[in-house]
N, C-alpha and C. Protein backbone atom coordinates (compact mmCIF):
# COMPACT_ATOMS: atom_id res chain seq x y z
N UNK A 1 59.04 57.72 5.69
CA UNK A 1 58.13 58.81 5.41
C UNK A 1 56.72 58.28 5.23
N UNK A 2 55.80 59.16 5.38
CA UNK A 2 54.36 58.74 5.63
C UNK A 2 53.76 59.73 4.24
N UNK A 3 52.88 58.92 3.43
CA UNK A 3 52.40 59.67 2.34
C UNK A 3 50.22 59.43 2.88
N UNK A 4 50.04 60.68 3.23
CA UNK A 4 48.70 61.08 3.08
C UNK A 4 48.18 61.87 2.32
N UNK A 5 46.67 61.61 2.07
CA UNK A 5 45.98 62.22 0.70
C UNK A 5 44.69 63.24 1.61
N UNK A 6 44.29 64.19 0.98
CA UNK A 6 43.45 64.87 1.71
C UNK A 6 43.45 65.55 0.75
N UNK A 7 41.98 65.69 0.81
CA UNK A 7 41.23 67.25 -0.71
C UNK A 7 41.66 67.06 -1.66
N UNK A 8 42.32 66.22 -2.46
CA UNK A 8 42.36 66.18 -3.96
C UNK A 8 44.42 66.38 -4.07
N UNK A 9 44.30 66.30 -2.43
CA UNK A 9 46.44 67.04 -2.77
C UNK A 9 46.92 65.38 -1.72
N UNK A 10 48.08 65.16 -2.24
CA UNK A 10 48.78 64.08 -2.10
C UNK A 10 49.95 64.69 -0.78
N UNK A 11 50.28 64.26 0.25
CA UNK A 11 51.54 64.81 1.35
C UNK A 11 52.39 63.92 1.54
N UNK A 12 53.07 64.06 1.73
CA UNK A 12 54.87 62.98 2.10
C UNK A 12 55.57 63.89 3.32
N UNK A 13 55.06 62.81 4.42
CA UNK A 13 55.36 63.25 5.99
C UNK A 13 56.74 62.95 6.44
N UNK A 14 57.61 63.55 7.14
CA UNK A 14 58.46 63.15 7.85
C UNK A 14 58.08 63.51 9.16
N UNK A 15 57.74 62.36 9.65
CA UNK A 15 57.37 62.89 11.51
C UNK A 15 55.82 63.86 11.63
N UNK A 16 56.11 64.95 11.82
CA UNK A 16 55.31 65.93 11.15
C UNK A 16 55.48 66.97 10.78
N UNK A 17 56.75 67.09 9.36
CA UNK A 17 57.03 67.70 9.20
C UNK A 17 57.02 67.34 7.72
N UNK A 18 56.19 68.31 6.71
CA UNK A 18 55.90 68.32 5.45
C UNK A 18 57.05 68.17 4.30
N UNK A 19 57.18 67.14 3.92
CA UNK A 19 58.21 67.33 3.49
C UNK A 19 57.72 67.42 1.44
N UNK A 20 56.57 67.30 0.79
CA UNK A 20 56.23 67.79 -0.12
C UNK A 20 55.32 67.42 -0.20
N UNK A 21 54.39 68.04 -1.09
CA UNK A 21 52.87 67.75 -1.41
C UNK A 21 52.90 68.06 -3.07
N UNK A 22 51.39 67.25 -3.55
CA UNK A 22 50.81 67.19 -5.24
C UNK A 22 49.62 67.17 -4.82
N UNK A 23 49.20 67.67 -5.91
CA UNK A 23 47.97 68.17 -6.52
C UNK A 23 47.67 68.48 -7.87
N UNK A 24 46.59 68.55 -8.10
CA UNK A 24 46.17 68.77 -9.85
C UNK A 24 46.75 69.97 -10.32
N UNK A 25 46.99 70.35 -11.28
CA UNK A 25 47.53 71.93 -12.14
C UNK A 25 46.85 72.20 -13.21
N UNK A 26 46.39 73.14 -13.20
CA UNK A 26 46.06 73.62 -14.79
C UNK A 26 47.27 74.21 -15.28
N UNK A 27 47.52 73.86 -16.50
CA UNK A 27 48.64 74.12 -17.10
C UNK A 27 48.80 73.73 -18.75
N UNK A 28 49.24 74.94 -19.12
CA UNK A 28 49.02 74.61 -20.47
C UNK A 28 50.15 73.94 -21.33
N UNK A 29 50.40 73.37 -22.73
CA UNK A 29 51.40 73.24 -22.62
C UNK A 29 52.78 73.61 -23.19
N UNK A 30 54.17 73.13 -23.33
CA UNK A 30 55.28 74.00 -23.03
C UNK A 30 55.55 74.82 -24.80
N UNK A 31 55.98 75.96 -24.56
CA UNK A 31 56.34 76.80 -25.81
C UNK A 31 57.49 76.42 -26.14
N UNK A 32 57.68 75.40 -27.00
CA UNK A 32 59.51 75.27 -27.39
C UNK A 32 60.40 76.03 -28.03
N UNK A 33 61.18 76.64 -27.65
CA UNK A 33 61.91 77.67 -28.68
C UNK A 33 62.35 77.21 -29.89
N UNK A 34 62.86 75.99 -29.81
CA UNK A 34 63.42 75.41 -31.14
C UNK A 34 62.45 74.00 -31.22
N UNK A 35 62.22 73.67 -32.55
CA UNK A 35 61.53 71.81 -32.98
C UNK A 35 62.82 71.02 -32.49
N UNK A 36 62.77 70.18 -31.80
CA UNK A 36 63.79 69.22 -31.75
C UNK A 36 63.55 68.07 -31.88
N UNK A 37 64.03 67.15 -32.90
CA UNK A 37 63.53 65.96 -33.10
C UNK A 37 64.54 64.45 -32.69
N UNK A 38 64.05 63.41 -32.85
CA UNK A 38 65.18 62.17 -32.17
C UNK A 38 66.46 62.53 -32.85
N UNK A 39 66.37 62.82 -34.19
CA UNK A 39 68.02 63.11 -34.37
C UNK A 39 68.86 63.79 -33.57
N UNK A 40 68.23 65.06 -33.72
CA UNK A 40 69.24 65.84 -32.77
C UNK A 40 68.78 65.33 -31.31
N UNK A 41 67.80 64.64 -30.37
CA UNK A 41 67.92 64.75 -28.95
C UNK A 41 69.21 63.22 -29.02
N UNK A 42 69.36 62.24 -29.90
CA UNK A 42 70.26 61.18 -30.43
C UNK A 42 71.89 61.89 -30.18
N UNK A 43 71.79 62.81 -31.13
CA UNK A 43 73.01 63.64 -31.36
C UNK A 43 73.73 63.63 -29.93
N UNK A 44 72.69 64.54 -29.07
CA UNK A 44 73.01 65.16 -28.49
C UNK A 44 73.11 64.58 -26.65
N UNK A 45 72.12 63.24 -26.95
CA UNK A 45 72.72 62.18 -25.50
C UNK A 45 74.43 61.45 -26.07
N UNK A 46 74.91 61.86 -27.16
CA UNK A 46 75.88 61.10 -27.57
C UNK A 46 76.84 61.64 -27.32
N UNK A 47 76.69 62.93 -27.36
CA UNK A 47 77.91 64.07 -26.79
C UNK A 47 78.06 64.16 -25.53
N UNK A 48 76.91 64.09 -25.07
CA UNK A 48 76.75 64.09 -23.40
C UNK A 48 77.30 62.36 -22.82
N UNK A 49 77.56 61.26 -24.07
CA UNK A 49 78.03 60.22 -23.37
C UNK A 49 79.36 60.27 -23.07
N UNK A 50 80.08 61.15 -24.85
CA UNK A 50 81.71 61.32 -24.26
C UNK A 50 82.20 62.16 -24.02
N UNK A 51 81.33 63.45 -23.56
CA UNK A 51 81.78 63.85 -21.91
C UNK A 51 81.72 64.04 -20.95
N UNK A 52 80.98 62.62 -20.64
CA UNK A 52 80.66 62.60 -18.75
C UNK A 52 81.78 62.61 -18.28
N UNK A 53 83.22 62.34 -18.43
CA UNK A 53 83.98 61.95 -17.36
C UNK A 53 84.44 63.46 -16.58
N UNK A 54 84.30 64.52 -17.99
CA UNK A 54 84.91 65.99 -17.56
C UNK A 54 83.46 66.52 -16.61
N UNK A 55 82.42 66.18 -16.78
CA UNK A 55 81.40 66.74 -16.24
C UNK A 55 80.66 66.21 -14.93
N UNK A 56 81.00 64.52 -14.96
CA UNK A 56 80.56 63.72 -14.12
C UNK A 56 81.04 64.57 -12.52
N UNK A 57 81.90 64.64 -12.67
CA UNK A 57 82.68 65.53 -11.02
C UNK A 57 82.03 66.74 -10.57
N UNK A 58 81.36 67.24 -11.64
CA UNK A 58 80.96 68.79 -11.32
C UNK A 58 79.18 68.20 -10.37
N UNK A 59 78.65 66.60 -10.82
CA UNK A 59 77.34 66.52 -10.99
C UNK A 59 76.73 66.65 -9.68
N UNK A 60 75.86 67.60 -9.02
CA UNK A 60 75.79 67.75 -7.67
C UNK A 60 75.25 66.62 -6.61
N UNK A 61 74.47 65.52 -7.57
CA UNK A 61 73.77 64.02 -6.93
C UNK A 61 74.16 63.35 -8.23
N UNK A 62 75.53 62.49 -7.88
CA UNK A 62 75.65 61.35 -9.28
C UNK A 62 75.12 60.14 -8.52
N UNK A 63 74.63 60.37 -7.68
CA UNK A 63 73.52 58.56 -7.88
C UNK A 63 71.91 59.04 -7.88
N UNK A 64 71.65 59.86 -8.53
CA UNK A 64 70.40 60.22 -8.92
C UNK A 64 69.79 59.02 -9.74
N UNK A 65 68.46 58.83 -9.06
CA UNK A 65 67.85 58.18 -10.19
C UNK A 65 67.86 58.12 -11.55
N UNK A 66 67.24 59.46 -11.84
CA UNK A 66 67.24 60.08 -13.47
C UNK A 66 68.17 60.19 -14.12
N UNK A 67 69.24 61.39 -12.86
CA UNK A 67 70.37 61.41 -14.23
C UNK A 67 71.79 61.49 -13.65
N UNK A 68 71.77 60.35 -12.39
CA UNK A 68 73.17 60.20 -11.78
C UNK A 68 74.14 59.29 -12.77
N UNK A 69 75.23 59.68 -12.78
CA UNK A 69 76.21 59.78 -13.62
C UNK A 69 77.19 58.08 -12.85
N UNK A 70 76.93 58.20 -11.78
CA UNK A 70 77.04 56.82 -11.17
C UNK A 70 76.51 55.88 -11.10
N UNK A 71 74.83 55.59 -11.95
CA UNK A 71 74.35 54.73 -11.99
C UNK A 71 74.78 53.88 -13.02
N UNK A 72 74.73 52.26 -12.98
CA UNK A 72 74.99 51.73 -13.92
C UNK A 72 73.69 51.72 -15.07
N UNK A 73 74.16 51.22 -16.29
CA UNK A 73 73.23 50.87 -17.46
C UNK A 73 71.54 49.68 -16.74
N UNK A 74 71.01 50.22 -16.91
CA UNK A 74 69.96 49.39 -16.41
C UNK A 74 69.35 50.13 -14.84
N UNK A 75 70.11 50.23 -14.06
CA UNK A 75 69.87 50.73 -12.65
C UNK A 75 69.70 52.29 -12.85
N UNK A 76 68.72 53.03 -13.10
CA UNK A 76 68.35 54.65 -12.70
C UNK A 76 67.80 54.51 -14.42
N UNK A 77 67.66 55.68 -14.87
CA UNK A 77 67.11 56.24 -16.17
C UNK A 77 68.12 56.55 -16.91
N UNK A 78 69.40 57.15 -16.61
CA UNK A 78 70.56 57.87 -17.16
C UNK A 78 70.23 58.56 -18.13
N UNK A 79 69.30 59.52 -17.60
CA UNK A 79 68.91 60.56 -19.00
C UNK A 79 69.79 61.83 -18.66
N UNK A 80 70.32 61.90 -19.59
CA UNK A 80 72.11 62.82 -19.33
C UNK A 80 71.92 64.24 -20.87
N UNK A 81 70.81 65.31 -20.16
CA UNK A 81 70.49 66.25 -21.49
C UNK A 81 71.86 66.85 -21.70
N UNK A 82 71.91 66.88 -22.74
CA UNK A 82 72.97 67.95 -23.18
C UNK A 82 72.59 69.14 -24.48
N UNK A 83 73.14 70.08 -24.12
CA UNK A 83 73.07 70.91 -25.37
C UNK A 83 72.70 70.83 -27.10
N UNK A 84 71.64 70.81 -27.60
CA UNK A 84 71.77 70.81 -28.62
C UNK A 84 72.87 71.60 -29.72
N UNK A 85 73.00 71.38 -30.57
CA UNK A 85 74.21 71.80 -31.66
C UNK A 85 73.43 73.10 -32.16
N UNK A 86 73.84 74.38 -31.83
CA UNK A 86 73.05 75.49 -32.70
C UNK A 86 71.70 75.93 -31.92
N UNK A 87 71.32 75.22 -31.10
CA UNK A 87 70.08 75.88 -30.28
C UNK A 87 70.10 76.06 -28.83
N UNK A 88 68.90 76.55 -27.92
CA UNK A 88 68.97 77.16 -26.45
C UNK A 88 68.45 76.38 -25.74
N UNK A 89 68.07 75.04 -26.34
CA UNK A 89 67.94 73.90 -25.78
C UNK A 89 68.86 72.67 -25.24
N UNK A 90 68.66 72.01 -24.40
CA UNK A 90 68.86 70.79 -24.19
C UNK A 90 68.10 69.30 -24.42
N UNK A 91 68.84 68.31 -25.02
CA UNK A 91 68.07 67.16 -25.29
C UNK A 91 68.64 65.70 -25.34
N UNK A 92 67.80 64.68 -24.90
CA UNK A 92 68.85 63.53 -24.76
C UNK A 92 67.16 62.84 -25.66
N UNK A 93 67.68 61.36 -25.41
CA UNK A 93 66.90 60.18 -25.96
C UNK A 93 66.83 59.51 -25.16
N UNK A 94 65.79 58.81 -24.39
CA UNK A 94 64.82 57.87 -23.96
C UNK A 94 64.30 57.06 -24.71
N UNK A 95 64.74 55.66 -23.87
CA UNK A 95 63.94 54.42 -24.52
C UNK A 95 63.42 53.73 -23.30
N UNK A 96 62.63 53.70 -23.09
CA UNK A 96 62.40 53.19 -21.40
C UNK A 96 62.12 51.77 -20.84
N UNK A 97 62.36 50.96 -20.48
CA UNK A 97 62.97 49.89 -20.43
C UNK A 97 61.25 49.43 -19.69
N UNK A 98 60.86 48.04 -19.96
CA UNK A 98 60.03 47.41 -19.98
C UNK A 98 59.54 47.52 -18.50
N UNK A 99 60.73 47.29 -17.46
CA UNK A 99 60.43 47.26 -16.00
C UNK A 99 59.83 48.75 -15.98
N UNK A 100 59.63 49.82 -16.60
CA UNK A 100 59.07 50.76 -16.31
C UNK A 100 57.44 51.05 -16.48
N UNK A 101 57.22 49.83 -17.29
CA UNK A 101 55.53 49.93 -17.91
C UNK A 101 54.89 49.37 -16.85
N UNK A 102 53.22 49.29 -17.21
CA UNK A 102 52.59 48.69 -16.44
C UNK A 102 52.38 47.44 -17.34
N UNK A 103 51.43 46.56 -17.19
CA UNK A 103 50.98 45.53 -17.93
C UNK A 103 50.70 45.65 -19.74
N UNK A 104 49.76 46.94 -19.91
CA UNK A 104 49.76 47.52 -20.92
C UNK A 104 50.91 47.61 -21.63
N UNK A 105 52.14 47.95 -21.46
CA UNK A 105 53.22 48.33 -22.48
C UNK A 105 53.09 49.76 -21.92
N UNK A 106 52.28 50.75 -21.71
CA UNK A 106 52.37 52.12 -21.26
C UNK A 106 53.36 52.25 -19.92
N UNK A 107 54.16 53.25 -20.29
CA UNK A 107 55.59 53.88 -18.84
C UNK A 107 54.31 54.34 -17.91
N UNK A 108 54.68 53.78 -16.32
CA UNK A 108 54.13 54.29 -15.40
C UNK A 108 54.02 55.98 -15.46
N UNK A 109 53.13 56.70 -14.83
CA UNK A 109 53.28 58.02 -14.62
C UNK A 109 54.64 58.38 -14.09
N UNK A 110 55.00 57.85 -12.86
CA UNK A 110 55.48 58.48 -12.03
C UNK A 110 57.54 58.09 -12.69
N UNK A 111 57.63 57.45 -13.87
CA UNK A 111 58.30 57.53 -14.41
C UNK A 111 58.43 58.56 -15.41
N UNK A 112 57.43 58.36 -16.50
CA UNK A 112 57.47 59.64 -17.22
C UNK A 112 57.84 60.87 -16.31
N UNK A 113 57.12 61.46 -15.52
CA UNK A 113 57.61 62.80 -14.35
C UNK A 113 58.72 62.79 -14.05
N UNK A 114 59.12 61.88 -14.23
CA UNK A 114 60.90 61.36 -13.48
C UNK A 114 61.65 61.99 -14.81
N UNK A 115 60.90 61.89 -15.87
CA UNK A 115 62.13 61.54 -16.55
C UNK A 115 62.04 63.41 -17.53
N UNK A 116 60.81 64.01 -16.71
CA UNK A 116 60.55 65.33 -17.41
C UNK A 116 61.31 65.72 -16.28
N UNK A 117 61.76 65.69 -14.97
CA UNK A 117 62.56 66.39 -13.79
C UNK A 117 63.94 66.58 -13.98
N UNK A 118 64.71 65.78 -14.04
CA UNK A 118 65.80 66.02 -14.24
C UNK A 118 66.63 66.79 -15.20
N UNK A 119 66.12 66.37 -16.78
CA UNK A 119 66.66 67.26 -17.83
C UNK A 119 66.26 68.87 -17.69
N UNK A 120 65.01 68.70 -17.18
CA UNK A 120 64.60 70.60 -16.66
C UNK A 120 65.88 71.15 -15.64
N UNK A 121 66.48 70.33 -15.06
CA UNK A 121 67.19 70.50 -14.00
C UNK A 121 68.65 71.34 -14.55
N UNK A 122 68.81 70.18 -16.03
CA UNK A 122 70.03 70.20 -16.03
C UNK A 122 70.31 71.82 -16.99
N UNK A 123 69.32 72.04 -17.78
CA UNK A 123 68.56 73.17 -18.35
C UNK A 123 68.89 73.98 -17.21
N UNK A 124 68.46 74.18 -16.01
CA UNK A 124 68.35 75.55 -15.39
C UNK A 124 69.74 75.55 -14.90
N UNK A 125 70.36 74.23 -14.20
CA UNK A 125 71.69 74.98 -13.98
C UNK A 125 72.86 74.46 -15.10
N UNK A 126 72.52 74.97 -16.46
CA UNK A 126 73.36 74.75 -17.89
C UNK A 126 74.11 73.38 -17.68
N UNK A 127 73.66 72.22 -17.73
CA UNK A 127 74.36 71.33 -17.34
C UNK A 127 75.73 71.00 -16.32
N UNK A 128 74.96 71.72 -15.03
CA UNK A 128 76.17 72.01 -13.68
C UNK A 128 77.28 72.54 -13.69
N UNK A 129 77.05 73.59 -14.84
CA UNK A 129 78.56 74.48 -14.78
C UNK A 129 77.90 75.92 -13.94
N UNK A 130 76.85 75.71 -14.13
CA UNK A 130 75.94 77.24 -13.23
C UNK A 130 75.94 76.99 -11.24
N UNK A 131 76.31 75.79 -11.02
CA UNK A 131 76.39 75.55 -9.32
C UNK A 131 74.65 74.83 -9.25
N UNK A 132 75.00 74.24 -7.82
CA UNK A 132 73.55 73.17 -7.64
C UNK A 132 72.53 74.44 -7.33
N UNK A 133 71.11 73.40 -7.74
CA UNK A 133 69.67 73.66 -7.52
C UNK A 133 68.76 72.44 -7.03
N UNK A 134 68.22 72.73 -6.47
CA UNK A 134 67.11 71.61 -6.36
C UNK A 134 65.90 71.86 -6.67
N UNK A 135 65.03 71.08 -7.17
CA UNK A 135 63.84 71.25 -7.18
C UNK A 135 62.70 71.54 -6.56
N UNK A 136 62.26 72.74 -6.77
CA UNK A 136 61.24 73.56 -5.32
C UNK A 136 59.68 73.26 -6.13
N UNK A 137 59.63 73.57 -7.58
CA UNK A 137 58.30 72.60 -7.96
C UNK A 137 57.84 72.44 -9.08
N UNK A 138 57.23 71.30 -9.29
CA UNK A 138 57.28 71.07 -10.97
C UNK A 138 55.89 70.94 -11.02
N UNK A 139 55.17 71.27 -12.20
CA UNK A 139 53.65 70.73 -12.93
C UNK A 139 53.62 70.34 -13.99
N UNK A 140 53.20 69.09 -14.00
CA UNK A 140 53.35 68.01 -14.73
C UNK A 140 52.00 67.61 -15.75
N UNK A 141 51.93 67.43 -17.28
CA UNK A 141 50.94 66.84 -17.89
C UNK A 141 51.15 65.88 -19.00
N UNK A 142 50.13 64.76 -18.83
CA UNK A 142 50.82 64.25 -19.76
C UNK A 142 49.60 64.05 -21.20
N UNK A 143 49.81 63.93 -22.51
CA UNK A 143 48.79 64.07 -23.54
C UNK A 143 49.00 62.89 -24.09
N UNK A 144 49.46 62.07 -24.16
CA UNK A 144 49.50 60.87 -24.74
C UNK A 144 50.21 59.71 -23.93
N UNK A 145 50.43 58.33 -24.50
CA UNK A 145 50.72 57.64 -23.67
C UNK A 145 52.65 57.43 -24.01
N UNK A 146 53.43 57.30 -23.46
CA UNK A 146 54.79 57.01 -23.50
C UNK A 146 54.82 55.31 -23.60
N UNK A 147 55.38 54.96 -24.72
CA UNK A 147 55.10 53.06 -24.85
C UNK A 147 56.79 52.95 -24.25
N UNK A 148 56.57 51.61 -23.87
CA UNK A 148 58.36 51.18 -23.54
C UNK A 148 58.95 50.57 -24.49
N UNK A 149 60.27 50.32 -24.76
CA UNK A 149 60.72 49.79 -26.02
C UNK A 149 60.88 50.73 -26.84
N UNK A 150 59.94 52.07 -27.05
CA UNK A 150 60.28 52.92 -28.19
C UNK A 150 60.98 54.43 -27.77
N UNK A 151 62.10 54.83 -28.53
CA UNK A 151 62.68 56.11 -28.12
C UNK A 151 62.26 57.54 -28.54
N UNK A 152 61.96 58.33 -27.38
CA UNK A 152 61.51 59.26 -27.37
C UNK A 152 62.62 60.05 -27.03
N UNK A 153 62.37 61.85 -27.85
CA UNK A 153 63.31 62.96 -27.88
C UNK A 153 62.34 63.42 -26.23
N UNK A 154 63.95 63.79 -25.37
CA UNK A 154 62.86 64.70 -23.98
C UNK A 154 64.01 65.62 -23.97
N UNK A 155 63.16 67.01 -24.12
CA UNK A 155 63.63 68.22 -24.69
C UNK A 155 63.71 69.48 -23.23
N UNK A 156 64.64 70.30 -22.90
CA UNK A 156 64.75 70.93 -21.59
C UNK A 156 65.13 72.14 -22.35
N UNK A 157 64.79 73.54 -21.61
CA UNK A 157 65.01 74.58 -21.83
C UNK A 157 64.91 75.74 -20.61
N UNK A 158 65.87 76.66 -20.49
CA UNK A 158 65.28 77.62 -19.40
C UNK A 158 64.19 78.67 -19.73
N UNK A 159 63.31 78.94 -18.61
CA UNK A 159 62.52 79.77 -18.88
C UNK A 159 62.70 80.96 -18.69
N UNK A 160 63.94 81.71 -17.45
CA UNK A 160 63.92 82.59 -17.04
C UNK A 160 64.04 82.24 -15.37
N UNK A 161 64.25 83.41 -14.73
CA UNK A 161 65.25 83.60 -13.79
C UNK A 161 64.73 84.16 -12.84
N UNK A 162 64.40 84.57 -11.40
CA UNK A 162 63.87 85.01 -10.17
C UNK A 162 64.59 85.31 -9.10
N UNK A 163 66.45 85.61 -9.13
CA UNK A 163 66.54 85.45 -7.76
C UNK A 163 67.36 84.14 -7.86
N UNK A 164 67.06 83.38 -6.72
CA UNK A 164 68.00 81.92 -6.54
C UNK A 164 67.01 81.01 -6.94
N UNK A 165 65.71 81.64 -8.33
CA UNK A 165 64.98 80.34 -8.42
C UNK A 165 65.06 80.60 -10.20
N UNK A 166 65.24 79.69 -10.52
CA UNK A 166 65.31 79.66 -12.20
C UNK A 166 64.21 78.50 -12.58
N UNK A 167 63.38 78.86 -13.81
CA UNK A 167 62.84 78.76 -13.88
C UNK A 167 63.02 77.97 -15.35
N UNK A 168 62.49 76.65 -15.73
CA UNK A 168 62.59 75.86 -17.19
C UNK A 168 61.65 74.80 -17.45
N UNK A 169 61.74 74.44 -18.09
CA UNK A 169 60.57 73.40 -19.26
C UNK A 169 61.04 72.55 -19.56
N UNK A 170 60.15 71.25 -19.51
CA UNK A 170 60.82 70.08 -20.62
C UNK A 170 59.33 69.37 -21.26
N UNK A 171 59.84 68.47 -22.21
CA UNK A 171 58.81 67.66 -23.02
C UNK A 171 59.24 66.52 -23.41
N UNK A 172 58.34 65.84 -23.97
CA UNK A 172 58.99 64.39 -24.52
C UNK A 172 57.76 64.30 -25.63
N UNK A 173 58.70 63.73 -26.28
CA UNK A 173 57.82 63.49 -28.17
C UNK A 173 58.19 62.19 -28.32
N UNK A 174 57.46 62.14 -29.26
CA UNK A 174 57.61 60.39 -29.92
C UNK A 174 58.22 60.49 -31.06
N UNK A 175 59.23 59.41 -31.90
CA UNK A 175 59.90 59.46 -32.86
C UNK A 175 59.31 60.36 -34.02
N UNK A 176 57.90 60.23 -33.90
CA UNK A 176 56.98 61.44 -34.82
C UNK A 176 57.07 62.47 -34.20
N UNK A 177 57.47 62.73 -33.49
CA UNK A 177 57.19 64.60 -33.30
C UNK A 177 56.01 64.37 -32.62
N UNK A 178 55.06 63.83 -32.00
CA UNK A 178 54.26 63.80 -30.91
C UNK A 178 54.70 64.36 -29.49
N UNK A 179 53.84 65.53 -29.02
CA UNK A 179 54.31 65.98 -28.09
C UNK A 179 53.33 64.71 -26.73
N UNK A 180 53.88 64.10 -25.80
CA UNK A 180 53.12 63.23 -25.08
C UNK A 180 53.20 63.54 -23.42
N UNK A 181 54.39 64.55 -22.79
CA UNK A 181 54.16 64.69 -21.77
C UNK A 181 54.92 66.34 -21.79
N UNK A 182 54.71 66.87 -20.56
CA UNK A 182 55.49 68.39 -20.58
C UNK A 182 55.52 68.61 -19.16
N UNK A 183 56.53 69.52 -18.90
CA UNK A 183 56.55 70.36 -17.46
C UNK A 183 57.01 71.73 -17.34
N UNK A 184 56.56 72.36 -16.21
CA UNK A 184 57.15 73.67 -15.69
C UNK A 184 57.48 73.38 -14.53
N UNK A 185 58.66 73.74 -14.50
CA UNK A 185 59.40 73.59 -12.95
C UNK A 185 60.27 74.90 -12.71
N UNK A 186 60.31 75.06 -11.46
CA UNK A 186 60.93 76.07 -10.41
C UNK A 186 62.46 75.42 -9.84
N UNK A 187 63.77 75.54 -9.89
CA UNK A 187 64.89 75.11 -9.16
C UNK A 187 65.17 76.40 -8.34
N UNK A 188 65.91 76.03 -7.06
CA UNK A 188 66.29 76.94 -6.24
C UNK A 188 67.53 76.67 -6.02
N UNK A 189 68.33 77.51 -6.22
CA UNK A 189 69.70 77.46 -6.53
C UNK A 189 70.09 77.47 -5.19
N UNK A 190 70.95 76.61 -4.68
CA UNK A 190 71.35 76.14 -3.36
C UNK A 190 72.60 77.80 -3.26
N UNK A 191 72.98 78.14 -1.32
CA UNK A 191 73.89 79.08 -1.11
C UNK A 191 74.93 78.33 -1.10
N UNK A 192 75.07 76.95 -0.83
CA UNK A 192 76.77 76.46 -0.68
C UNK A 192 76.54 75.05 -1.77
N UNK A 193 77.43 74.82 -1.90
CA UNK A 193 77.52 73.72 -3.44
C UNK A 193 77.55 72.70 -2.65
N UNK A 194 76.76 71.33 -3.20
CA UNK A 194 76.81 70.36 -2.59
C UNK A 194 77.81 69.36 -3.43
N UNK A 195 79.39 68.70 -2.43
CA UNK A 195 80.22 68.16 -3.47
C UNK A 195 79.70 66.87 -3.45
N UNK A 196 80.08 66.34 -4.83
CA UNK A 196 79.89 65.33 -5.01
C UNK A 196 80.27 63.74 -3.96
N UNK A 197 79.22 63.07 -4.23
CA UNK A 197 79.48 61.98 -3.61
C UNK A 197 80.62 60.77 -4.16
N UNK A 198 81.04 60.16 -3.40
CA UNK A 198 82.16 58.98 -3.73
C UNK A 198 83.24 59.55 -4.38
């Protein structure tokens, strides 16, 4: 694929055929229904650890970067949101591993985004018991810097519904309750289920 920049918007070519574009967003940022803090997003990647095996089968891409269920420890992000206990959220814990920073100690951008995509994902289709979606488009900001080495709560929620496009939010805080990055994203709920791989 061929990535060109023109007017301020970023393109990713196949042949010549568009296969996505970025650009700047104004966007404000996300309304959380519930406070969720490392305890509960802790809690709640812990539940989601012992029961991947019942859920892992349902997962529509388990070698996803972010949050394939086939990646090993170290290889992808394995950020695996699950349900909080008592709220309409989803939340796991992030600690982001050194190969993700730049020189600084600060997580690349295009990691942080990575790691606000998927849990929004898992949010819109209730952690893949709702059938696959893919991602049609996300806007992304970030307010502070994400350090590596330290674990952050990244928090997912749905926003609401359109049709075959559902609509949800995520964020990431710092062990303080610092809100440091956020998104709004669009999924489009696929017509035939894509089965799992391997």
């Amino acid at each position: 694929m061929r990535v060109e920049r023109e007017a301020g918007r970023v393109l990713v070519m196949d042949g010549g055929e568009l296969v996505a574009e970025g650009g700047p967003a104004g966007m404000s940022g996300p309304e959380l229904p519930h406070p969720v803090g490392l305890e509960a997003a802790v809690a709640a990647a812990s539940e989601a650890e012992r029961g991947i095996t019942s859920w892992a089968a349902r997962h529509p891409f388990p070698t996803c970067f972010v949050c394939g269920p086939q990646r090993e420890p170290g290889d992808g992000l394995r950020l695996f949101a699950w349900p909080v206990q008592g709220l309409d959220v989803l939340a796991t814990v992030w600690t982001p591993g050194p190969d993700l920073a730049a020189d600084d100690g600060w997580v690349r951008p295009e990691f942080v985004w990575s790691a606000l995509d998927c849990p929004s994902g898992a949010a819109a289709m209730r952690s893949f018991t709702e059938g696959a979606a893919v991602l049609g488009t996300m806007e992304a900001g970030m307010t502070g810097p994400v350090r590596s080495g330290a674990a952050h709560a990244v928090v997912a929620w749905r926003t609401g519904a359109e049709g075959r496009k559902i609509l949800s939010a995520s964020a990431i805080f710092t062990s303080a309750g610092e809100l440091v990055a956020h998104a709004n994203a669009v999924w489009v709920r696929l017509k035939t289920e894509v089965p799992p791989v391997g």
